[in-house]
Protein backbone atom coordinates (compact mmCIF):
# COMPACT_ATOMS: atom_id res chain seq x y z
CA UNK A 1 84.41 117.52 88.19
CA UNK A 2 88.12 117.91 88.89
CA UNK A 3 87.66 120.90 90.71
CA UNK A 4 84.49 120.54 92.77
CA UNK A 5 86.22 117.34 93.99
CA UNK A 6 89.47 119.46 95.36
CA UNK A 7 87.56 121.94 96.55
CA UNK A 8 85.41 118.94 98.44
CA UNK A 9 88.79 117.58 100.32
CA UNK A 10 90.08 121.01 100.59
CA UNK A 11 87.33 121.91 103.11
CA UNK A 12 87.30 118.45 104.76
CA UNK A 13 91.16 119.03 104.94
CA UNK A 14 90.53 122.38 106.52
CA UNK A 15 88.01 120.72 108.92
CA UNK A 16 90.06 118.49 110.01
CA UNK A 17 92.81 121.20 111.20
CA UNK A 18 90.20 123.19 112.50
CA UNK A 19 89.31 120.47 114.81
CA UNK A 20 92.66 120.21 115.96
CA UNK A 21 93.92 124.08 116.29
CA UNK A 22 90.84 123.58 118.93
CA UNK A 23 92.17 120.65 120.65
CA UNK A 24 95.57 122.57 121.23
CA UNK A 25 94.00 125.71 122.25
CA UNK A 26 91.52 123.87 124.78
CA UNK A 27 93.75 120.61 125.25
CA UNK A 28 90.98 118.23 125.84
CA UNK A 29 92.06 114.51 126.19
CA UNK A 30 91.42 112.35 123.19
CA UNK A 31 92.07 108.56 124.16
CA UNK A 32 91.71 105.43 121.10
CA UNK A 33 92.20 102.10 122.46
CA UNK A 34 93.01 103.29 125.36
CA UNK A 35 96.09 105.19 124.57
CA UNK A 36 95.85 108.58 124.61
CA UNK A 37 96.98 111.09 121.86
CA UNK A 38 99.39 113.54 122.76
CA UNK A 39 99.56 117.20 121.56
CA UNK A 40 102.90 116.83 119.97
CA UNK A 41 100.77 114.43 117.56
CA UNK A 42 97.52 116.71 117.49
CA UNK A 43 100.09 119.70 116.21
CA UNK A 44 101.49 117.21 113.33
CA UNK A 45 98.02 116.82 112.50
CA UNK A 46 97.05 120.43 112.20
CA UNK A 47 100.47 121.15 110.48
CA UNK A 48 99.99 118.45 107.67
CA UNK A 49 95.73 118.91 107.60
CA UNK A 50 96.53 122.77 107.00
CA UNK A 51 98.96 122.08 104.42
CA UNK A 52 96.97 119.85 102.42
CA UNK A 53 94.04 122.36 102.53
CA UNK A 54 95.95 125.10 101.42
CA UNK A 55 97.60 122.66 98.51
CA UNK A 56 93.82 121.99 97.25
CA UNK A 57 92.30 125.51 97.73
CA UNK A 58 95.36 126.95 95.13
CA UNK A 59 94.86 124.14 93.20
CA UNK A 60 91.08 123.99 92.41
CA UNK A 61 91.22 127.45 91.95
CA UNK A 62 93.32 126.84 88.61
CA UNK A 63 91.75 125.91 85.46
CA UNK A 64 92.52 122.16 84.10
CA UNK A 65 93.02 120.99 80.18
């Protein structure tokens, strides 16, 4: 169950910095309450989305006892 779960976030992880390696490569605008997000913050979110994926790929990979 362990692993099926990791490997569950590790995808949505990896989804998530999909999504936003494509927001710096196009650079459309993304606005929340009227603010809009910046791609200094969009690259934060790739860096730490692409960590975490890579963290639960290795991990659910291993065998837990």
């Amino acid at each position: 169950m362990h692993r099926s779960a990791s490997l569950i976030a590790a995808i949505v992880f990896l989804a998530l910095a999909l999504g936003s390696l494509y927001r710096l490569l196009v650079g459309f605008p993304v606005v929340i309450g009227g603010v809009e997000i910046g791609q200094v913050a969009t690259f934060f979110a790739f860096v730490i989305c692409a960590a975490l994926a890579l963290i639960l790929f290795r991990g659910s990979g291993r065998v837990s006892g």
